[in-house]
Every structure is written in structure tokens, then in C-alpha cells.
C-alpha atoms as a PDB file:
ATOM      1  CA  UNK A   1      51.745  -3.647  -9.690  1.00  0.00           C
ATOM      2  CA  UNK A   2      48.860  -2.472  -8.027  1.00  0.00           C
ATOM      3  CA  UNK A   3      46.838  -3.167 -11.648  1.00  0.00           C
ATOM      4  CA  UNK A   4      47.781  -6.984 -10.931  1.00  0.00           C
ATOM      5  CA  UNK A   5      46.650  -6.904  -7.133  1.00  0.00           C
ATOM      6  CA  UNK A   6      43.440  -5.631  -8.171  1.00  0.00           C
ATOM      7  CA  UNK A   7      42.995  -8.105 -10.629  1.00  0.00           C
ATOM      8  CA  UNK A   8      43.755 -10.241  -8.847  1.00  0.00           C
ATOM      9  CA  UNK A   9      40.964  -9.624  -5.782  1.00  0.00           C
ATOM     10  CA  UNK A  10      38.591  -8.820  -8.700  1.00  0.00           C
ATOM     11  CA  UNK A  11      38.721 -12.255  -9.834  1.00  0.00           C
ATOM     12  CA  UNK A  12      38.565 -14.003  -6.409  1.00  0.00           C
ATOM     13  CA  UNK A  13      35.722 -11.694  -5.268  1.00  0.00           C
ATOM     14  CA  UNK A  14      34.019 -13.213  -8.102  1.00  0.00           C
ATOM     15  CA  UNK A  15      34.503 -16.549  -7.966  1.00  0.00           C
ATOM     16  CA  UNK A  16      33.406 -16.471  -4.645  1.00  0.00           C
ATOM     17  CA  UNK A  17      30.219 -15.242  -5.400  1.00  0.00           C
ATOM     18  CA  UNK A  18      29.746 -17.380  -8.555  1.00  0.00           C
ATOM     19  CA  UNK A  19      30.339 -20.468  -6.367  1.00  0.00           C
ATOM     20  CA  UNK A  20      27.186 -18.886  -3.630  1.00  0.00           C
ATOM     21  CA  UNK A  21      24.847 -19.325  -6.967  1.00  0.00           C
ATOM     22  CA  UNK A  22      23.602 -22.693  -7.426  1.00  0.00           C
ATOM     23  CA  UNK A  23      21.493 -21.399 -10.627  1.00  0.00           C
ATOM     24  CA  UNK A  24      18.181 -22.646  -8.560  1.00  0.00           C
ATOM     25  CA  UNK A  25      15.229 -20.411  -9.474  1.00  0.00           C
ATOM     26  CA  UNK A  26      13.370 -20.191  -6.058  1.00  0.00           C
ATOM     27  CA  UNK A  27      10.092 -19.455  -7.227  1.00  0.00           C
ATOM     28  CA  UNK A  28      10.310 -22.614  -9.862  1.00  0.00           C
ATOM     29  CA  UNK A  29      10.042 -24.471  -6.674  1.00  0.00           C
ATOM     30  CA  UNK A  30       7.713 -23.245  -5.174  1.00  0.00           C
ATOM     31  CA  UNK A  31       5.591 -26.605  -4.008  1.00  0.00           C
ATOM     32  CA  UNK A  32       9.114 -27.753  -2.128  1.00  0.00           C
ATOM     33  CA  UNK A  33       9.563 -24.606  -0.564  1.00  0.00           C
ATOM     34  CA  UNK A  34       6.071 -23.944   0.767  1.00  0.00           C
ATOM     35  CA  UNK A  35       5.780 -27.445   1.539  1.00  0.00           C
ATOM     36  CA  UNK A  36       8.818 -27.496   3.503  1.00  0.00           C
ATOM     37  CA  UNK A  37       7.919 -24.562   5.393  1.00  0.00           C
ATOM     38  CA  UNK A  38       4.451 -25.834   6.159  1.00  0.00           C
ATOM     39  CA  UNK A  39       5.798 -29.097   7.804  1.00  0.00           C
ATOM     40  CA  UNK A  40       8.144 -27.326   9.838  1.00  0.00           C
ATOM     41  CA  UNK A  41       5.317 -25.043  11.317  1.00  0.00           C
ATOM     42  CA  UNK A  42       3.313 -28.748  11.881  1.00  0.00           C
ATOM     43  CA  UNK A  43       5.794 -30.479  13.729  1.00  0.00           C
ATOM     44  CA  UNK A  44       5.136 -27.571  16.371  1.00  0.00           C
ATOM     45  CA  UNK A  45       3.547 -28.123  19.654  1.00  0.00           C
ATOM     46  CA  UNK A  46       2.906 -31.267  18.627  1.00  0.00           C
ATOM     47  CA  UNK A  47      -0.286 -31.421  21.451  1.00  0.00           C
ATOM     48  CA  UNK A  48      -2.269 -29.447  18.876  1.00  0.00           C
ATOM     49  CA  UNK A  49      -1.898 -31.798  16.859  1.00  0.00           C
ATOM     50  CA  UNK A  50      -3.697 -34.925  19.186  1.00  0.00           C
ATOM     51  CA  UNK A  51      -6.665 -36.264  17.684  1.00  0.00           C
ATOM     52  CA  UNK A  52      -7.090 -33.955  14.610  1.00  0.00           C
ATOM     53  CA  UNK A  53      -9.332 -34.917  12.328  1.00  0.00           C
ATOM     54  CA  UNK A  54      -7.934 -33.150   9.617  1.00  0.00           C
ATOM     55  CA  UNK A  55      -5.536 -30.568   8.305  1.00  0.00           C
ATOM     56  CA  UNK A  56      -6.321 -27.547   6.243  1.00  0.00           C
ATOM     57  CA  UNK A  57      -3.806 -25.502   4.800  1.00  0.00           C
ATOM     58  CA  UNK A  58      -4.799 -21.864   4.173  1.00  0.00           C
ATOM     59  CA  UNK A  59      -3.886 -21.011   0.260  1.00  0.00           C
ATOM     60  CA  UNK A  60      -5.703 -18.142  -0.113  1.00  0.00           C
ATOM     61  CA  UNK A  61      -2.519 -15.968  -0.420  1.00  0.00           C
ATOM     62  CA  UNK A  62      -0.499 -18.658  -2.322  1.00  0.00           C
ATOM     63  CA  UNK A  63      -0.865 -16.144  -5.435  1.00  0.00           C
ATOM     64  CA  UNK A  64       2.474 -17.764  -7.431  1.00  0.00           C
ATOM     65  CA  UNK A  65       1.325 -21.174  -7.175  1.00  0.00           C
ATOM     66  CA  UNK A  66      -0.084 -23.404  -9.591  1.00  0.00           C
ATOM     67  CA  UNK A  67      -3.526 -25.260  -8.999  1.00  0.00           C
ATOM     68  CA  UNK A  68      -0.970 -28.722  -9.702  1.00  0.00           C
ATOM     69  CA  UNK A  69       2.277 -27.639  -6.995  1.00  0.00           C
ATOM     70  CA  UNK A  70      -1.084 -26.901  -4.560  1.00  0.00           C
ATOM     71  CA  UNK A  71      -1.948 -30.518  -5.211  1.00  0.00           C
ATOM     72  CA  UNK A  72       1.669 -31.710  -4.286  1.00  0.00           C
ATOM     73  CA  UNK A  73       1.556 -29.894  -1.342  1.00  0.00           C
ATOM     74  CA  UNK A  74      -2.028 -31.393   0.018  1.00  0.00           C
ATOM     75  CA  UNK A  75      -0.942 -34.921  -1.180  1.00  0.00           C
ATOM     76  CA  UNK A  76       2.275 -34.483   0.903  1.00  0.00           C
ATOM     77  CA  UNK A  77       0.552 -33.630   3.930  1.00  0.00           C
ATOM     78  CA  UNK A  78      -2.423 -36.894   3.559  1.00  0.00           C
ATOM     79  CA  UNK A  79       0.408 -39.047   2.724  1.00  0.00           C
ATOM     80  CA  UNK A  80       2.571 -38.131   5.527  1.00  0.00           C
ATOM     81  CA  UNK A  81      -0.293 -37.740   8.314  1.00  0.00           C
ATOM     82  CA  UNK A  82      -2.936 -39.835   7.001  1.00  0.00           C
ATOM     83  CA  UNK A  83      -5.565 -37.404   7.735  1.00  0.00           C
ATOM     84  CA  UNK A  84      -8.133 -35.713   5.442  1.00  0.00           C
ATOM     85  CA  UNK A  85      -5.582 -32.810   4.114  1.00  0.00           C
ATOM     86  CA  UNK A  86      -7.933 -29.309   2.274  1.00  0.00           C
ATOM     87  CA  UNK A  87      -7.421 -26.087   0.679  1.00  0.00           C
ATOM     88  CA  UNK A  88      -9.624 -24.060   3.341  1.00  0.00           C
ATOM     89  CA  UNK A  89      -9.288 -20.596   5.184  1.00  0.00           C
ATOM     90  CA  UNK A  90     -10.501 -20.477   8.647  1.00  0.00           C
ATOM     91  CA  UNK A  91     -13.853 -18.960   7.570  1.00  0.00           C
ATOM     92  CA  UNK A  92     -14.177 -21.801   4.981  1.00  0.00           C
ATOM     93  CA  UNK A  93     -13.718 -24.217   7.382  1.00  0.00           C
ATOM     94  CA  UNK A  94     -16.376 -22.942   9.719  1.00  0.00           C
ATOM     95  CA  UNK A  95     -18.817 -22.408   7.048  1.00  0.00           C
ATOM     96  CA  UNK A  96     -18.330 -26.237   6.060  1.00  0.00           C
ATOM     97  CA  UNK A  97     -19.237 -26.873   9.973  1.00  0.00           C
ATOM     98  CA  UNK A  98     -14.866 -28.147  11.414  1.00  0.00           C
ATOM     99  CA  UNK A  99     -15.224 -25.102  13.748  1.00  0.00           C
ATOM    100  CA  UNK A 100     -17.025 -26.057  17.482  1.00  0.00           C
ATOM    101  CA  UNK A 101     -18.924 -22.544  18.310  1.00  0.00           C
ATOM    102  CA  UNK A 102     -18.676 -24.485  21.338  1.00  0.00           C
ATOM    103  CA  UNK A 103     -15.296 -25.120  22.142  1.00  0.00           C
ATOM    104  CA  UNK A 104     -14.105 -22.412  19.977  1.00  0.00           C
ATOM    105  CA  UNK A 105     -11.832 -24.868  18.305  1.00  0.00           C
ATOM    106  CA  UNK A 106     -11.563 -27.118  15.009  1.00  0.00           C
ATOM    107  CA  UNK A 107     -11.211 -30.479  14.927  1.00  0.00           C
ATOM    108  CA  UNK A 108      -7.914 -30.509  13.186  1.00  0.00           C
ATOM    109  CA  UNK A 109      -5.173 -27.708  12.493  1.00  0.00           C
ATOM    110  CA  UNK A 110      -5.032 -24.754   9.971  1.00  0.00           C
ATOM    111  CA  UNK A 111      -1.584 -23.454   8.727  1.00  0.00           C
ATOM    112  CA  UNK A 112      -1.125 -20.708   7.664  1.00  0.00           C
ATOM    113  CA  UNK A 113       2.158 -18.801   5.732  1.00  0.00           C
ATOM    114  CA  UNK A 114       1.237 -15.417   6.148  1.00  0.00           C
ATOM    115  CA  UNK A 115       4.898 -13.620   4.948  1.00  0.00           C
ATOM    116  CA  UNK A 116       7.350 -14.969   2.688  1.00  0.00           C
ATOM    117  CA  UNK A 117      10.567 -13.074   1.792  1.00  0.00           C
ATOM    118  CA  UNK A 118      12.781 -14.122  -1.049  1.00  0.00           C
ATOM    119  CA  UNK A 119      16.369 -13.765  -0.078  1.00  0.00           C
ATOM    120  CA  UNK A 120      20.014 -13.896  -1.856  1.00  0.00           C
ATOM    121  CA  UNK A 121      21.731 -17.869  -1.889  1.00  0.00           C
ATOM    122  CA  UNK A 122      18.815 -19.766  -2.528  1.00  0.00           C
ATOM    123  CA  UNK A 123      17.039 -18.939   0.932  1.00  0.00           C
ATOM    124  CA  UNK A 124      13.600 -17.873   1.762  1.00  0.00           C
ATOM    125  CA  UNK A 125      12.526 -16.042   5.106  1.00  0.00           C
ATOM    126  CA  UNK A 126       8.495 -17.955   5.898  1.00  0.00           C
ATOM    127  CA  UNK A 127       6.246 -16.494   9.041  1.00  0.00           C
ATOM    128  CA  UNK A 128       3.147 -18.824  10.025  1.00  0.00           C
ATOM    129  CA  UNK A 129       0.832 -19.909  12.244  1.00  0.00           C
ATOM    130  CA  UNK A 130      -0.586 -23.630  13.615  1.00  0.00           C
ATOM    131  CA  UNK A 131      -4.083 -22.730  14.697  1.00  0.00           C
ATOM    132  CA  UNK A 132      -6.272 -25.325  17.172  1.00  0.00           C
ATOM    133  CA  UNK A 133      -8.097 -23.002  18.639  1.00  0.00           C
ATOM    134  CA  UNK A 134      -8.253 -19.548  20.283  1.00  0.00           C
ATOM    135  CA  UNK A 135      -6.104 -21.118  23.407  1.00  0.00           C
ATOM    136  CA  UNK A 136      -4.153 -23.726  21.571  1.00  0.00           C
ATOM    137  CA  UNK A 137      -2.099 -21.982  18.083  1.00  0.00           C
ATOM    138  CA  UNK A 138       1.792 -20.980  17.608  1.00  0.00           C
ATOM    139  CA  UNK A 139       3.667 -18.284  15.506  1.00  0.00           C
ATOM    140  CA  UNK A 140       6.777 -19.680  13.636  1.00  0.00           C
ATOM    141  CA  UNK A 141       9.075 -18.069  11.115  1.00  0.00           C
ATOM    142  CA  UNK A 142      11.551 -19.883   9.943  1.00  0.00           C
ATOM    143  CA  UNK A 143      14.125 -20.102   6.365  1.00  0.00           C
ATOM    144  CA  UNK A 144      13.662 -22.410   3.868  1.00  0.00           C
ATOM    145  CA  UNK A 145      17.488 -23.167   1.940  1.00  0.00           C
ATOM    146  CA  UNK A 146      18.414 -25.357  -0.726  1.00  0.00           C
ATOM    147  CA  UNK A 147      21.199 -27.669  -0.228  1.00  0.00           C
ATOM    148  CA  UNK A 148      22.115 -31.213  -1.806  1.00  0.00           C
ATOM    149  CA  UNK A 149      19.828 -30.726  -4.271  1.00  0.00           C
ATOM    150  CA  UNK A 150      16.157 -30.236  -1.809  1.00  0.00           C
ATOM    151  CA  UNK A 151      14.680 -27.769  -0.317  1.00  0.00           C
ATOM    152  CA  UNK A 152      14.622 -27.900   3.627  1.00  0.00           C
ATOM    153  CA  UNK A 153      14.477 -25.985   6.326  1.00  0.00           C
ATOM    154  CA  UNK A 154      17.409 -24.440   8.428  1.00  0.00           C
ATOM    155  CA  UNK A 155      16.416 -22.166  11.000  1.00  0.00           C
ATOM    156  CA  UNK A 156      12.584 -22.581  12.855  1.00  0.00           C
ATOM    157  CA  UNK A 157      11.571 -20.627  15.570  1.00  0.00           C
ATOM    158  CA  UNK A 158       8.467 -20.074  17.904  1.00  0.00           C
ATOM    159  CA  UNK A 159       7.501 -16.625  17.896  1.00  0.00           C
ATOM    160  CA  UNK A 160       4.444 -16.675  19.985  1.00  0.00           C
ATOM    161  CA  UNK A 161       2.060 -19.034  21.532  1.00  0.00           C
ATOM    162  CA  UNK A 162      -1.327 -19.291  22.902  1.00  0.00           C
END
């Protein structure tokens, strides 16, 4: 009797985990989730966002994405906010003259992802930044899930601001 009970919970402990698998390979979608992650860290403080002439998103440490899923995610970001959208880290950027010496700020906004955690049920843990200037950037972290078939983000936070 107590063979049959076990069996039992055996087989509905594992169809409950079999039904938290979608069989979605995070890291094959990679240009959704980073992409996902990087708008929700734009749509922050929204005031650092007045007037910018451009956007550069800071790839450097991108190390599992393709040179094409980089080109999805800058072609997002022009589409979406009709601005000049680069590949550029913040020393880039003032090497190609976008940083005022001075106003000690760019001309547009640099995000950055500078953690990304991997986690169990199709989520991924994302820290980053929205950089204006020295007085005007944010902190966000945030998860990335996938549900109905796209990747979007659930929980976004402001972790520091200056």
C-alpha cells in the first residue's frame, strides 16, 4: 500500500515539473532576451532620455552573442526610437567625440547589462545601467521570462540612481 502511495506522488511530482519545462533553450534566444532586458532598463527615468541624440548599447561583454542577434538588437532599438542606435563602450564613445568634457555628459544614453544569471523555468536574472551623465544614470535589475511564446520582462526594479 504504501508502494502505490509512493507511486503515486512520484508520478505527480513529475508531471509537475515536466509541465514547468517549456523545452525553450535560453541561450538560443539570446537577441530576445538581451533585447528585452535592454528596453526595460530604457524606459527608465525617462528624463535621461530628452533630446538624445543617440543610443549606444555597450556589447563588449555580450561574449554568447552572434555578430547577426547583435544586429537584431541595434535594429530594434533605431526602429523603435528613431535615433542613431551603436555598438560602443563608454570609452568608445568618447574617443569618437559623444562625450561633453564639458558637461560631463553624452548626448544620448549608454546601456549597459553588466550581470546576467541563467535561472530554472525559462527565466533570466539581468543587472544594468542607463548612463546620461555622471548626475543623470540608473541601476536596474530586472528578470527576463518566457511566456506565450516571447520573451518579456516580469519583474524591473531601480536599484540606484544618480
Amino acid at each position: 500500500m504504501k508502494f502505490r502511495y509512493f507511486s503515486i506522488l512520484l508520478l505527480i511530482a513529475g508531471l509537475l515539473f515536466s509541465s514547468c519545462n517549456t523545452g525553450v533553450k535560453p541561450k538560443e534566444h539570446l537577441a530576445e532576451i538581451y533585447t528585452a532586458a535592454l528596453d526595460s532598463i530604457m524606459e527608465q527615468d525617462e528624463a535621461l532620455s530628452h533630446e538624445m541624440a543617440f543610443i549606444a548599447i555597450d556589447m563588449s561583454e555580450f561574449d554568447d552573442v552572434d555578430e547577426e542577434s547583435k544586429q537584431e538588437i541595434l535594429s530594434y532599438f533605431n526602429e523603435k526610437y528613431q535615433v542613431d542606435v551603436m555598438d560602443a563602450t563608454f570609452e568608445q564613445l568618447k574617443e569618437k567625440g559623444f562625450y561633453d568634457p564639458g558637461t560631463l555628459s553624452l548626448d544620448g544614453v549608454l546601456l549597459t547589462i553588466e550581470k546576467v544569471e541563467f535561472k530554472f523555468n525559462n527565466t533570466v536574472f539581468f543587472e544594468g545601467t542607463k548612463y546620461r551623465s555622471g548626475l543623470g544614470a540608473v541601476g536596474v535589475e530586472g528578470t527576463v521570462h518566457y511566456k506565450n511564446n516571447e520573451w518579456k520582462t516580469k519583474e524591473v526594479k531601480q536599484t540606484w540612481m544618480s
